[in-house]
C-alpha atoms as a PDB file:
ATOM      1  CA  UNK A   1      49.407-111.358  44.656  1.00  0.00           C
ATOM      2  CA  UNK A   2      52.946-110.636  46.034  1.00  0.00           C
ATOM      3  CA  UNK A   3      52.054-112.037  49.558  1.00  0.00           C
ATOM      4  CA  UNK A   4      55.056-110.555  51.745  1.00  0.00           C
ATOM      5  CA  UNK A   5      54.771-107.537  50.085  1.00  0.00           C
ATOM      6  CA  UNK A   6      50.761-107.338  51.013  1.00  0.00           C
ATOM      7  CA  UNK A   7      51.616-108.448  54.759  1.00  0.00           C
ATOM      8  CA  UNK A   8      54.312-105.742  54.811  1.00  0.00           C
ATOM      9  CA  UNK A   9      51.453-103.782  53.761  1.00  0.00           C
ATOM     10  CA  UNK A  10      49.201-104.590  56.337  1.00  0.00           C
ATOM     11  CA  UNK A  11      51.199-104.426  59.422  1.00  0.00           C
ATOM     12  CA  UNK A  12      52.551-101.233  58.271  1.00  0.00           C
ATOM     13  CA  UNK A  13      48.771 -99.750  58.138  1.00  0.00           C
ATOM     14  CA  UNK A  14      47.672-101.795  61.512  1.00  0.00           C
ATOM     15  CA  UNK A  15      50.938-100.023  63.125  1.00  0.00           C
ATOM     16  CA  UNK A  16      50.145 -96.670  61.823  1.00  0.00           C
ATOM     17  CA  UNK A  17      46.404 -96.123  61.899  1.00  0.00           C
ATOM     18  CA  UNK A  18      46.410 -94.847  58.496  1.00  0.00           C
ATOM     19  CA  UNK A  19      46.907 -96.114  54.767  1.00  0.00           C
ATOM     20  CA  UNK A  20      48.515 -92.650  53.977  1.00  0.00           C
ATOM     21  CA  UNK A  21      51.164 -93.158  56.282  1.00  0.00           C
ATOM     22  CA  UNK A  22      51.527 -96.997  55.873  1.00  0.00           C
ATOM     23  CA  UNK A  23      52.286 -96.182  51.692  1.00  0.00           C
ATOM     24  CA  UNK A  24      54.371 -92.998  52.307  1.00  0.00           C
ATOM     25  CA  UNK A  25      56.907 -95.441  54.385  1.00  0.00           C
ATOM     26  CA  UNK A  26      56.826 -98.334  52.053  1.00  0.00           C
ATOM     27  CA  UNK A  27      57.339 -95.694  48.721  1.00  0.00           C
ATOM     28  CA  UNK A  28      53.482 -96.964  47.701  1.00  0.00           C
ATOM     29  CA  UNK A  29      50.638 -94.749  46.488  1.00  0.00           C
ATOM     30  CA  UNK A  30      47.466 -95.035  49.082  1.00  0.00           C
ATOM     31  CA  UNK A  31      46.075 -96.453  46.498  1.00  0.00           C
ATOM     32  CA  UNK A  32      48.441 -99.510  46.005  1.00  0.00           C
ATOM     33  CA  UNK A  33      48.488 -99.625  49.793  1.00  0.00           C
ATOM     34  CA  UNK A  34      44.851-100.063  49.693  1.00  0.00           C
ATOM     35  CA  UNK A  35      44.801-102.793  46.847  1.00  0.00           C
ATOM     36  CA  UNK A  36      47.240-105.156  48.861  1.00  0.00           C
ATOM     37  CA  UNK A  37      45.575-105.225  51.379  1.00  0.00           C
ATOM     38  CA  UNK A  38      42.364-105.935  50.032  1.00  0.00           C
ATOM     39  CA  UNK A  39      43.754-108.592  48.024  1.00  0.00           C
ATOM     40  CA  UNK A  40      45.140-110.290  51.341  1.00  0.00           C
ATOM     41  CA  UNK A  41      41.600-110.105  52.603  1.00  0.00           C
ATOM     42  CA  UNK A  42      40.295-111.578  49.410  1.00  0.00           C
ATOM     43  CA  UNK A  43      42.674-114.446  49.622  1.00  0.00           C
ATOM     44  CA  UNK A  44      42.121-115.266  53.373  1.00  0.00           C
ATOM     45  CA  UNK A  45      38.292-114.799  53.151  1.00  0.00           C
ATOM     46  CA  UNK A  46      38.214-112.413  55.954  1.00  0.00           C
ATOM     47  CA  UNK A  47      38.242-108.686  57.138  1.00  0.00           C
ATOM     48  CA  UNK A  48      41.852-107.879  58.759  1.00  0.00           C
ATOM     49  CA  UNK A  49      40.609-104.068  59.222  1.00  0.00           C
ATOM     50  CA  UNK A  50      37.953-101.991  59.823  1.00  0.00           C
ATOM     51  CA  UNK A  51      37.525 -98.674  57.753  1.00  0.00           C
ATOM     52  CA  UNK A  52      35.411 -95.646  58.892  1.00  0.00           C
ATOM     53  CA  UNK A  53      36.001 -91.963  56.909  1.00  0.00           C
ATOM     54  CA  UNK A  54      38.261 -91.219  59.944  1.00  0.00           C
ATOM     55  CA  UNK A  55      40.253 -93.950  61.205  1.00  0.00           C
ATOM     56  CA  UNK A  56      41.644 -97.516  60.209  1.00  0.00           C
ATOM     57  CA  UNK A  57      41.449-100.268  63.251  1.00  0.00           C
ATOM     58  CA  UNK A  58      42.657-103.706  63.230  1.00  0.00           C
ATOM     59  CA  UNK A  59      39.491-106.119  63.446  1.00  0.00           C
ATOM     60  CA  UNK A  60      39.914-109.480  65.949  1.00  0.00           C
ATOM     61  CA  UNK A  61      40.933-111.777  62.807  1.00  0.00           C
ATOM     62  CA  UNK A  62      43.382-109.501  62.019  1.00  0.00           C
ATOM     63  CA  UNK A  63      44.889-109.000  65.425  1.00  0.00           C
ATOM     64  CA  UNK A  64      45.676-112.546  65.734  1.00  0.00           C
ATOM     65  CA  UNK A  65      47.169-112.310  61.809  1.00  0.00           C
ATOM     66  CA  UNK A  66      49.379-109.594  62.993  1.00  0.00           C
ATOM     67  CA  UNK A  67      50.731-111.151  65.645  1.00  0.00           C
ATOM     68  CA  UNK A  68      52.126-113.882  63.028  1.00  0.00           C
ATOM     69  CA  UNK A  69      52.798-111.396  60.166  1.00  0.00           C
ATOM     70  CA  UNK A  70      55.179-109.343  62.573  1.00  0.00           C
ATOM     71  CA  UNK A  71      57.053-112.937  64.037  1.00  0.00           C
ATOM     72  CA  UNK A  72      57.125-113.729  59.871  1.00  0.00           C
ATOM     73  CA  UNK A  73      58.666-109.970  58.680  1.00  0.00           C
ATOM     74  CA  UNK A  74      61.020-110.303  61.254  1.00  0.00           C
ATOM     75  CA  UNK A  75      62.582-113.325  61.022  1.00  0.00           C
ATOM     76  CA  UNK A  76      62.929-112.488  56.621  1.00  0.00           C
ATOM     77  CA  UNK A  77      64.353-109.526  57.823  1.00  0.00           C
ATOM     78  CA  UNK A  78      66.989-110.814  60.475  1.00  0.00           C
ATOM     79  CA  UNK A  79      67.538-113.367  58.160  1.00  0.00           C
ATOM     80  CA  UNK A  80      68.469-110.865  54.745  1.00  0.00           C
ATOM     81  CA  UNK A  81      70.698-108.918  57.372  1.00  0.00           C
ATOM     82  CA  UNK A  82      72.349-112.154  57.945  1.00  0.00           C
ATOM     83  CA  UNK A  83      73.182-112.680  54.026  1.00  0.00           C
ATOM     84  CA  UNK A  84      73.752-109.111  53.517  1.00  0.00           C
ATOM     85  CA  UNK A  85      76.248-108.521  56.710  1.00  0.00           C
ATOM     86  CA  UNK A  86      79.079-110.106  58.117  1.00  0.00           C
ATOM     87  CA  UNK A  87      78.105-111.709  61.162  1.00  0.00           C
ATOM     88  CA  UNK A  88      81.277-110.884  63.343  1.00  0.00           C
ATOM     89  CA  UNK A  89      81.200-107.129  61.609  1.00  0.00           C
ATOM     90  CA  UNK A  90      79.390-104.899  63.604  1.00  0.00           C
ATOM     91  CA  UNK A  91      77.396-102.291  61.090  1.00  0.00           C
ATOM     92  CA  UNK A  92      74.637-100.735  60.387  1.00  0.00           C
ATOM     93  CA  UNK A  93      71.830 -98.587  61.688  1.00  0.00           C
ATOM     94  CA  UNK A  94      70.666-100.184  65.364  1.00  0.00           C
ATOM     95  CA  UNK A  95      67.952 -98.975  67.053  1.00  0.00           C
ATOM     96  CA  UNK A  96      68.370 -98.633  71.122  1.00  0.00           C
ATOM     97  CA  UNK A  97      65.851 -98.031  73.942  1.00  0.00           C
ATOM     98  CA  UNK A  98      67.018 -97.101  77.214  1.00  0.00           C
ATOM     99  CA  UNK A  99      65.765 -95.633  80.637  1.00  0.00           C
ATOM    100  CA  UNK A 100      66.315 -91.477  80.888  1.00  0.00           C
ATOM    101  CA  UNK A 101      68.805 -92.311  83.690  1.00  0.00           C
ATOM    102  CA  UNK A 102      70.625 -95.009  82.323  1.00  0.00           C
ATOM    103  CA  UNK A 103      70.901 -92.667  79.511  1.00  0.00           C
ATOM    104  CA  UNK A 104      71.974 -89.610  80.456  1.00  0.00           C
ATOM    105  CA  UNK A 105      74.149 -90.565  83.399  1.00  0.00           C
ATOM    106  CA  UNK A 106      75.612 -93.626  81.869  1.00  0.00           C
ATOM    107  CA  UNK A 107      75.053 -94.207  77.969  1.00  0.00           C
ATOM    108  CA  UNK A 108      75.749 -90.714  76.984  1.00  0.00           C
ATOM    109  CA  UNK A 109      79.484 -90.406  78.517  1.00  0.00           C
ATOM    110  CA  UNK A 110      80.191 -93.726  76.997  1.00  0.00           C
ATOM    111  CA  UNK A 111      78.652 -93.297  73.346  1.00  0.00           C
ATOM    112  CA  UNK A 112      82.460 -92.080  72.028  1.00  0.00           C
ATOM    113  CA  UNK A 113      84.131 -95.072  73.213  1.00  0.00           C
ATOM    114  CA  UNK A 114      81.438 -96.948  71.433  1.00  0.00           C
ATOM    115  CA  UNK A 115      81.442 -95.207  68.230  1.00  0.00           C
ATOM    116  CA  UNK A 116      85.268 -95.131  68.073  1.00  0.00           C
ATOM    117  CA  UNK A 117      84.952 -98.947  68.659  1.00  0.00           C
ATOM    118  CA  UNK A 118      82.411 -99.299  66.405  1.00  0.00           C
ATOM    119  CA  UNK A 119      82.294 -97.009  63.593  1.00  0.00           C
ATOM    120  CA  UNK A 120      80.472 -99.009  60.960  1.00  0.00           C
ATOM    121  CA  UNK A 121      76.916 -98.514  63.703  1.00  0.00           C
ATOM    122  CA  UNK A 122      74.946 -96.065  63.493  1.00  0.00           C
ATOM    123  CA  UNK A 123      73.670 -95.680  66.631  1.00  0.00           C
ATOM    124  CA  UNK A 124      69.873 -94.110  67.341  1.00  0.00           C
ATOM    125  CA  UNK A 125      69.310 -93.976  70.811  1.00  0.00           C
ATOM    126  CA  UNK A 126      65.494 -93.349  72.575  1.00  0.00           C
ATOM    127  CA  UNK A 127      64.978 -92.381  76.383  1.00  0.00           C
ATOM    128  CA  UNK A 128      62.185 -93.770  77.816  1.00  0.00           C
ATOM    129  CA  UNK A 129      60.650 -94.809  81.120  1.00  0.00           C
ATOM    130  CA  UNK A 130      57.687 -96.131  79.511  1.00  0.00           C
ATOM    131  CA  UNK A 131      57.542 -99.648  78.602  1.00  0.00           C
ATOM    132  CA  UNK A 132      57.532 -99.656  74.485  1.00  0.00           C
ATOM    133  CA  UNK A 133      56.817-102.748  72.284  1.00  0.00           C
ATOM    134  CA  UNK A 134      59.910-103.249  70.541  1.00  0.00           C
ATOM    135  CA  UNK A 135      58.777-105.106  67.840  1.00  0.00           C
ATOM    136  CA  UNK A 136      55.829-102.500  66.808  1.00  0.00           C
ATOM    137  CA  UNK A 137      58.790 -99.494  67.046  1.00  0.00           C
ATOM    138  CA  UNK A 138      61.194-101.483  65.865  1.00  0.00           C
ATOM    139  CA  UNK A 139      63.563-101.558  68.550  1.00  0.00           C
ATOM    140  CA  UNK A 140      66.962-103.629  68.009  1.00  0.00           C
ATOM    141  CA  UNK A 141      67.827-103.723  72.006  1.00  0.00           C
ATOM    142  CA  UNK A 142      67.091-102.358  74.984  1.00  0.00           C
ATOM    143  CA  UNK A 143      67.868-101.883  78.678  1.00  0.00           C
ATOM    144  CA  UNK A 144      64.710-102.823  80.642  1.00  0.00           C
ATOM    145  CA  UNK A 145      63.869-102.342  84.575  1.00  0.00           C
ATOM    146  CA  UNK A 146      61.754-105.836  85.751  1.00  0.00           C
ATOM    147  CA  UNK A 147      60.945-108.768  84.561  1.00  0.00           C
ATOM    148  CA  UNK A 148      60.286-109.454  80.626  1.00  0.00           C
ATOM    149  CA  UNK A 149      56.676-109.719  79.435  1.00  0.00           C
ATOM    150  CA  UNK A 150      57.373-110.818  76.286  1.00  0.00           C
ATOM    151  CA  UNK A 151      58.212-114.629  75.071  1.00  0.00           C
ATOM    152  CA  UNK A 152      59.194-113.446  71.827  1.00  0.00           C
ATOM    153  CA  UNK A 153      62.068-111.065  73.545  1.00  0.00           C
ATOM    154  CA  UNK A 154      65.187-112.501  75.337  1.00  0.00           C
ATOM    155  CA  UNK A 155      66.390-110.822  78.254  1.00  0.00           C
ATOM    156  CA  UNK A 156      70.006-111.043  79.653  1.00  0.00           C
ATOM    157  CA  UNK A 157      69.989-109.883  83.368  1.00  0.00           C
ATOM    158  CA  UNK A 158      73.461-107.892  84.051  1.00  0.00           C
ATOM    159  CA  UNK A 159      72.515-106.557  87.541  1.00  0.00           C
ATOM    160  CA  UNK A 160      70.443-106.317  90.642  1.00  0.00           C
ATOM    161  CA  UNK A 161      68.981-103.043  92.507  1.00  0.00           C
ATOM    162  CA  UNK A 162      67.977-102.409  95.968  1.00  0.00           C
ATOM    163  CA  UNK A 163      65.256-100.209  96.818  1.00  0.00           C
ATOM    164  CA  UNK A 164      66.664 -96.988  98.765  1.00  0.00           C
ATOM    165  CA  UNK A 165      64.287 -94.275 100.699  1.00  0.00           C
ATOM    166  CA  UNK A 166      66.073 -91.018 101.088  1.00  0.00           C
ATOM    167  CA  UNK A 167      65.746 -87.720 101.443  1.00  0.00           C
ATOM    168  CA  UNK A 168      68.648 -84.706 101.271  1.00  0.00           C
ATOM    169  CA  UNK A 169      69.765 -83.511 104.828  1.00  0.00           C
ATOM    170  CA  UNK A 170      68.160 -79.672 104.343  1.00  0.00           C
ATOM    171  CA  UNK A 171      64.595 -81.659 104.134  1.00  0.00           C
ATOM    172  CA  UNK A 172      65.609 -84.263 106.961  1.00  0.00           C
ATOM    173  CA  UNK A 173      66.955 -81.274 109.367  1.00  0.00           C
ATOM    174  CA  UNK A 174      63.653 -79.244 108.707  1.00  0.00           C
ATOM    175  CA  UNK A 175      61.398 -82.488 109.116  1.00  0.00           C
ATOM    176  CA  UNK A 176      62.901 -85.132 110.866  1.00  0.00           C
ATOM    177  CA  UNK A 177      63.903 -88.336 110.357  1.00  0.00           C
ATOM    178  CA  UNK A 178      61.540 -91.356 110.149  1.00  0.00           C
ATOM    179  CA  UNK A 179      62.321 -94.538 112.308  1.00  0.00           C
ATOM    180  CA  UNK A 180      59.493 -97.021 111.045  1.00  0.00           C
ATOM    181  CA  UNK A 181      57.887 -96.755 107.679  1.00  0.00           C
ATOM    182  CA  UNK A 182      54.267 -95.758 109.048  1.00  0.00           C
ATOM    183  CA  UNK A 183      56.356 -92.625 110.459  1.00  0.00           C
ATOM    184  CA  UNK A 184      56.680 -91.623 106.577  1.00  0.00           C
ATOM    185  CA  UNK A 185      53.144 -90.752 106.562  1.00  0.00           C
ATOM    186  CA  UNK A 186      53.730 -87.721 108.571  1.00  0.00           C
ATOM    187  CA  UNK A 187      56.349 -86.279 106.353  1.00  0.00           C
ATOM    188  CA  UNK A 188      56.091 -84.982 102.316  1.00  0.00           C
ATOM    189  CA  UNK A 189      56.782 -87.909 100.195  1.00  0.00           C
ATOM    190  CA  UNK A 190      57.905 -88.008  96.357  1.00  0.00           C
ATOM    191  CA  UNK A 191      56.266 -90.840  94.641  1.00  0.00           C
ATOM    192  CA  UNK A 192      56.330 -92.321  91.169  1.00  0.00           C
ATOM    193  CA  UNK A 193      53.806 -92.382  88.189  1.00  0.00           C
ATOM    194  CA  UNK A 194      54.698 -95.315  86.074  1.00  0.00           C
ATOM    195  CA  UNK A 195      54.028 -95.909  82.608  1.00  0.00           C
ATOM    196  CA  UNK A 196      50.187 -95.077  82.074  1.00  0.00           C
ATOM    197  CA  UNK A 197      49.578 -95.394  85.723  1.00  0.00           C
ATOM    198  CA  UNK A 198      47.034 -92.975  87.317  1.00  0.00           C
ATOM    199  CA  UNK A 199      48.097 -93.361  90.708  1.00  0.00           C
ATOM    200  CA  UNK A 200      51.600 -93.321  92.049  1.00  0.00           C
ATOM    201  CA  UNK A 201      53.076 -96.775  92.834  1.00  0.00           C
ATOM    202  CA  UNK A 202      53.112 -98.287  96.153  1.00  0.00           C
ATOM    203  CA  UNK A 203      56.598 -98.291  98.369  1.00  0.00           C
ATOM    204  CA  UNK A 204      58.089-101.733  99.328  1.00  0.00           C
ATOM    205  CA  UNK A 205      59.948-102.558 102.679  1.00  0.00           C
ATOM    206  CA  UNK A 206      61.519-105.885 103.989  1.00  0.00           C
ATOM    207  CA  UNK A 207      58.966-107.280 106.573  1.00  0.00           C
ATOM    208  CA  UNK A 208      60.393-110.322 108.341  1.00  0.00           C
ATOM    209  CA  UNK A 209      60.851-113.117 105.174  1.00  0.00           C
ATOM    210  CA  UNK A 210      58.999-110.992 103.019  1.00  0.00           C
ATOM    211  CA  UNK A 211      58.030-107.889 101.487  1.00  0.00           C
ATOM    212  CA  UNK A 212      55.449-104.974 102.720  1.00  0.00           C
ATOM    213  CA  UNK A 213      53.976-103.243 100.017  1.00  0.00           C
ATOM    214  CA  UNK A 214      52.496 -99.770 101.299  1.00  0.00           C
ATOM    215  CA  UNK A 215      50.287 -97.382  99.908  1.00  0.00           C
ATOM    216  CA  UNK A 216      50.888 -93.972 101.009  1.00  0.00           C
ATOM    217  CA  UNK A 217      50.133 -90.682 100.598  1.00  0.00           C
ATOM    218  CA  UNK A 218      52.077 -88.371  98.259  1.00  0.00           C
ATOM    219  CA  UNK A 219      52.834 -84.835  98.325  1.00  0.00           C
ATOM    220  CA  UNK A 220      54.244 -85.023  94.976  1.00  0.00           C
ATOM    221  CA  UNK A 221      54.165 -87.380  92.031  1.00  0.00           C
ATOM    222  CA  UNK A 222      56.414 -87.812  88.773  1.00  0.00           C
ATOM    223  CA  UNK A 223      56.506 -89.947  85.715  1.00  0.00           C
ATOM    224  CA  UNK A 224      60.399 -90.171  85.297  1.00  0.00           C
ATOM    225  CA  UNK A 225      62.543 -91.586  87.682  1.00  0.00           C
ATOM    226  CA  UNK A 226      65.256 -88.399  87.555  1.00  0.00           C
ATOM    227  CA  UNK A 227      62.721 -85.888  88.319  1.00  0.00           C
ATOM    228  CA  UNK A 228      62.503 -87.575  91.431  1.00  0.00           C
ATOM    229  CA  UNK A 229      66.012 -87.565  92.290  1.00  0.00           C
ATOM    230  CA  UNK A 230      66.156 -83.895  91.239  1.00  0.00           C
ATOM    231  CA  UNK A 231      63.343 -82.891  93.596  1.00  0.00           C
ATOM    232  CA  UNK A 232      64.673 -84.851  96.957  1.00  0.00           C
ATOM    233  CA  UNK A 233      67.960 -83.213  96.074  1.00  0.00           C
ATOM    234  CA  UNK A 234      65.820 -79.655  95.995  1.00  0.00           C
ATOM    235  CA  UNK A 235      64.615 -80.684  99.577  1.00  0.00           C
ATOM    236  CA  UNK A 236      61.122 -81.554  98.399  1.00  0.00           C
ATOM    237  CA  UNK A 237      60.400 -84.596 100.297  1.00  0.00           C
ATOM    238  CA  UNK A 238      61.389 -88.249 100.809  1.00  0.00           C
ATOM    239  CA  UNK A 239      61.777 -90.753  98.027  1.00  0.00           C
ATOM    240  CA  UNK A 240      62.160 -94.296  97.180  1.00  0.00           C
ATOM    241  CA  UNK A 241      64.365 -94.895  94.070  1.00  0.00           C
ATOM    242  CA  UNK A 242      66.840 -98.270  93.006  1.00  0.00           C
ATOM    243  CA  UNK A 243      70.000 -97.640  94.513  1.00  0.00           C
ATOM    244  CA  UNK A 244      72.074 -97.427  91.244  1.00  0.00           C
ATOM    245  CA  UNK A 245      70.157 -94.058  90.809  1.00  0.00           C
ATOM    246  CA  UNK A 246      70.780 -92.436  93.812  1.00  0.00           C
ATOM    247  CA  UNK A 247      74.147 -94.220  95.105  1.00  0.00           C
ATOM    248  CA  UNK A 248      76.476 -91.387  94.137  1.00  0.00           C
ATOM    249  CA  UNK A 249      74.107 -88.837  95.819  1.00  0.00           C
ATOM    250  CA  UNK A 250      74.101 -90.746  98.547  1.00  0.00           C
ATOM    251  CA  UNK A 251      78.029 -91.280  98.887  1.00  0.00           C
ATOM    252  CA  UNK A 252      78.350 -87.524  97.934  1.00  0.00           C
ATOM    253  CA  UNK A 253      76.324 -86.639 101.006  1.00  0.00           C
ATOM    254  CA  UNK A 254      73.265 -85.098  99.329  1.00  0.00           C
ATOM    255  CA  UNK A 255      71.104 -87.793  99.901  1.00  0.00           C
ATOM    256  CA  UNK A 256      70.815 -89.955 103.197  1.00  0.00           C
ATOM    257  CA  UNK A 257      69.856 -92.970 103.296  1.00  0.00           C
ATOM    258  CA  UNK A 258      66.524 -93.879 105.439  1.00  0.00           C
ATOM    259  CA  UNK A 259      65.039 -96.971 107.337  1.00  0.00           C
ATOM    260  CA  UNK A 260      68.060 -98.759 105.478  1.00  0.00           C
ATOM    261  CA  UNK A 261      66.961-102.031 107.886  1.00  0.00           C
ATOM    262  CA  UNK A 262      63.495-102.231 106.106  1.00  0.00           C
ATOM    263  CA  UNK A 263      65.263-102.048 102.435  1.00  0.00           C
ATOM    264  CA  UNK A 264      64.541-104.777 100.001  1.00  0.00           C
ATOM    265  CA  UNK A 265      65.493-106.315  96.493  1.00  0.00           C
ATOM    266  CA  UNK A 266      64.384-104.071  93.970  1.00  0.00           C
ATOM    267  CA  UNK A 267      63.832-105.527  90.350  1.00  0.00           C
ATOM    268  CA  UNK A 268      66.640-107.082  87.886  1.00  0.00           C
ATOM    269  CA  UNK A 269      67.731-104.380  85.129  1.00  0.00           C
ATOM    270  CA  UNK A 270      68.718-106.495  81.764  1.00  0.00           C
ATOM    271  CA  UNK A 271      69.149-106.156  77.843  1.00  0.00           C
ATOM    272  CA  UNK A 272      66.892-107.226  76.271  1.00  0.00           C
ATOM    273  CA  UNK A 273      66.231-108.033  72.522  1.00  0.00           C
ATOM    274  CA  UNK A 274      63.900-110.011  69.831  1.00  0.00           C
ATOM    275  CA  UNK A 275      64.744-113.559  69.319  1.00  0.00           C
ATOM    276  CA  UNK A 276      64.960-112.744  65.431  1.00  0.00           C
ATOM    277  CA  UNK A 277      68.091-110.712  66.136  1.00  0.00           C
ATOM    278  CA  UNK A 278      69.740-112.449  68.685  1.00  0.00           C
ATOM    279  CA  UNK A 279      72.348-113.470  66.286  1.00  0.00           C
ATOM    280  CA  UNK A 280      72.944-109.869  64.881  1.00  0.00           C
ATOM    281  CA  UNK A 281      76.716-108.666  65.261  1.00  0.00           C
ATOM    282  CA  UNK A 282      75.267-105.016  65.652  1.00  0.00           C
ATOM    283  CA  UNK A 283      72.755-106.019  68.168  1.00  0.00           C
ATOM    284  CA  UNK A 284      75.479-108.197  70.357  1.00  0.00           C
ATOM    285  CA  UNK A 285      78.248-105.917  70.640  1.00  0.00           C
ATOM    286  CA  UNK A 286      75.750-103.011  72.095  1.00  0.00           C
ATOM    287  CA  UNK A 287      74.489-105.620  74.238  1.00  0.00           C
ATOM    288  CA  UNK A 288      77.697-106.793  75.658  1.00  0.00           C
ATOM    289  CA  UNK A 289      78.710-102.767  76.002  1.00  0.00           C
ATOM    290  CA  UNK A 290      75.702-102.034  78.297  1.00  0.00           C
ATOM    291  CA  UNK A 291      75.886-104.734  80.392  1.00  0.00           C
ATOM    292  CA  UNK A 292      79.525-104.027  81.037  1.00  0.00           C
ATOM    293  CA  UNK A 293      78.324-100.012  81.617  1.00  0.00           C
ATOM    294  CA  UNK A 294      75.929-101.747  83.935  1.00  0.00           C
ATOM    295  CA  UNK A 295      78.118-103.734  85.938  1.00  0.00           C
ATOM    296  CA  UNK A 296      80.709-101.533  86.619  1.00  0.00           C
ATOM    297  CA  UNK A 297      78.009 -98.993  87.988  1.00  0.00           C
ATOM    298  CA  UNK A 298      77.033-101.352  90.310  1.00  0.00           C
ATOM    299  CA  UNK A 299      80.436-102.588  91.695  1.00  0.00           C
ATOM    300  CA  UNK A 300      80.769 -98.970  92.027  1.00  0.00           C
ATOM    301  CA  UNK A 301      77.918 -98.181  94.259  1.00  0.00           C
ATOM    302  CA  UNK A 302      78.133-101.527  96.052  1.00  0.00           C
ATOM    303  CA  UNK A 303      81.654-100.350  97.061  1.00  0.00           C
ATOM    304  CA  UNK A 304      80.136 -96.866  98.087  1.00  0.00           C
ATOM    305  CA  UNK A 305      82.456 -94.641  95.607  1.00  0.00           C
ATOM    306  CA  UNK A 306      81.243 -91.383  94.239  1.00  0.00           C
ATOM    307  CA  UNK A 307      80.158 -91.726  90.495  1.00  0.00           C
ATOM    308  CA  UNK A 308      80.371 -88.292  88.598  1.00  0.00           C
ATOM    309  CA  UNK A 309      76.736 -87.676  87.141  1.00  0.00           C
END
């Protein structure tokens, strides 16, 4: 039995649901797909995955094997990319998660300069606002909003974020302007749906030494951060977003800034990336690019100067 082979086997058809799809990406038949993997079972004496007529599931035993078949795949591959490329020649195909605003407002402008700096990557870039297990989608690196949940991921923080409530001056002129938090309750407020999350997240003010978490009622609810910008720029309501999203509206003048005494520390943004390509020319250069993109954001906004979106 070619072991690696039938673990690249396996985690391929734990990943995908499906033996089909598992053997079409690894150029197998189902059939061959099907044969390493029972031969892996064979040889550790117990079931990785269950098999019903319409679906393939991953049983406990082999939940706990995939864990340390994904660790083991990666680190062979990481380490073949090592032999294979130069490690101070940036090349190759690299795989990038980012946030839809950090994407379209920031990464998109500066993907030219990249390339031109660059032109060995080839760069394949994902929005989301969901949090995605880079290892299972095989993610390279990624900029991430909070703190890591992973110990198999390191994560670089490159900036800090405040948490601004605002609101555009048509809606504030029509409505008035809240003085205390428990005055937003009386007024339409735009709140945010995050990840699988059935209810929209609670706001956060400063509250003496600490931090006031509030539940409140909302008028409208979103599950990406730039459809709330859009709709308190449309007069919709009140928001609370990180400041590097909504600085520039704010020092344009379409936003104002509310309750700006009861702000606190939003959470860190960082890159992040898997310890088994940490030392990946490809994967450091893109790192060292968004941070910088980052950065300079921030100084911007912290210095209140208008940011073209």
């Amino acid at each position: 039995m070619d072991q690696l082979q039938a673990m690249r086997v396996f985690t391929r058809v734990a990943e995908f649901g499906s033996f089909a799809r598992a053997a079409s990406t690894l150029d197998l038949s189902r059939a061959m797909a099907s044969s390493y993997v029972a031969q892996l079972e064979k040889h550790l004496g117990t079931r990785l995955l269950h098999r019903t007529t319409r679906k393939v599931s991953v049983s406990p035993q082999g939940a706990i094997y995939l864990e340390h078949c994904r660790r083991i795949l990666a680190e062979i591959d990481s380490a073949d990319d090592l032999l294979r490329l130069a490690r101070d020649r940036p090349q190759g195909k690299l795989r990038v998660d980012v946030p839809v605003a950090f994407g379209k407002y920031l990464l998109l402008p500066a993907i030219p300069q990249f390339t031109q700096r660059y032109p060995e990557i080839s760069l394949e870039v994902r929005f989301n606002d969901r949090y995605v297990d880079m290892q299972a989608e095989g993610v390279d690196v990624a900029v991430r909003v909070g703190t890591l949940r992973s110990s198999e991921l390191i994560a670089k923080r490159v900036s800090s974020s405040r948490l601004v409530t605002c609101a555009s001056p048509r809606y504030l002129a029509s409505a008035g302007v809240p003085r205390t938090p428990d005055e937003l309750r009386e007024h339409r407020l735009i709140g945010h749906l995050r990840g699988e999350a059935t209810r929209p997240a609670e706001w956060q003010f400063s509250q003496g030494n600490g931090i006031r978490s509030v539940r409140l009622p909302m008028a409208l609810s979103f599950n990406t951060v730039e459809a709330l910008s859009i709709s308190a720029l449309e007069g919709q309501g009140i928001v609370q977003q990180l400041d590097l999203l909504v600085g520039s509206y704010i020092a344009e003048g379409r936003l104002v800034e509310l309750l700006r005494e009861h702000s606190c520390e939003g959470p860190p943004l960082s890159v992040v990336y898997p310890r088994a390509t940490q030392h990946l020319a490809k994967v450091r250069v893109f790192a060292e690019f968004a941070a910088d993109l980052m950065r300079n954001y921030e100084a911007r906004m912290r210095r209140g100067e208008k940011y073209s979106h």
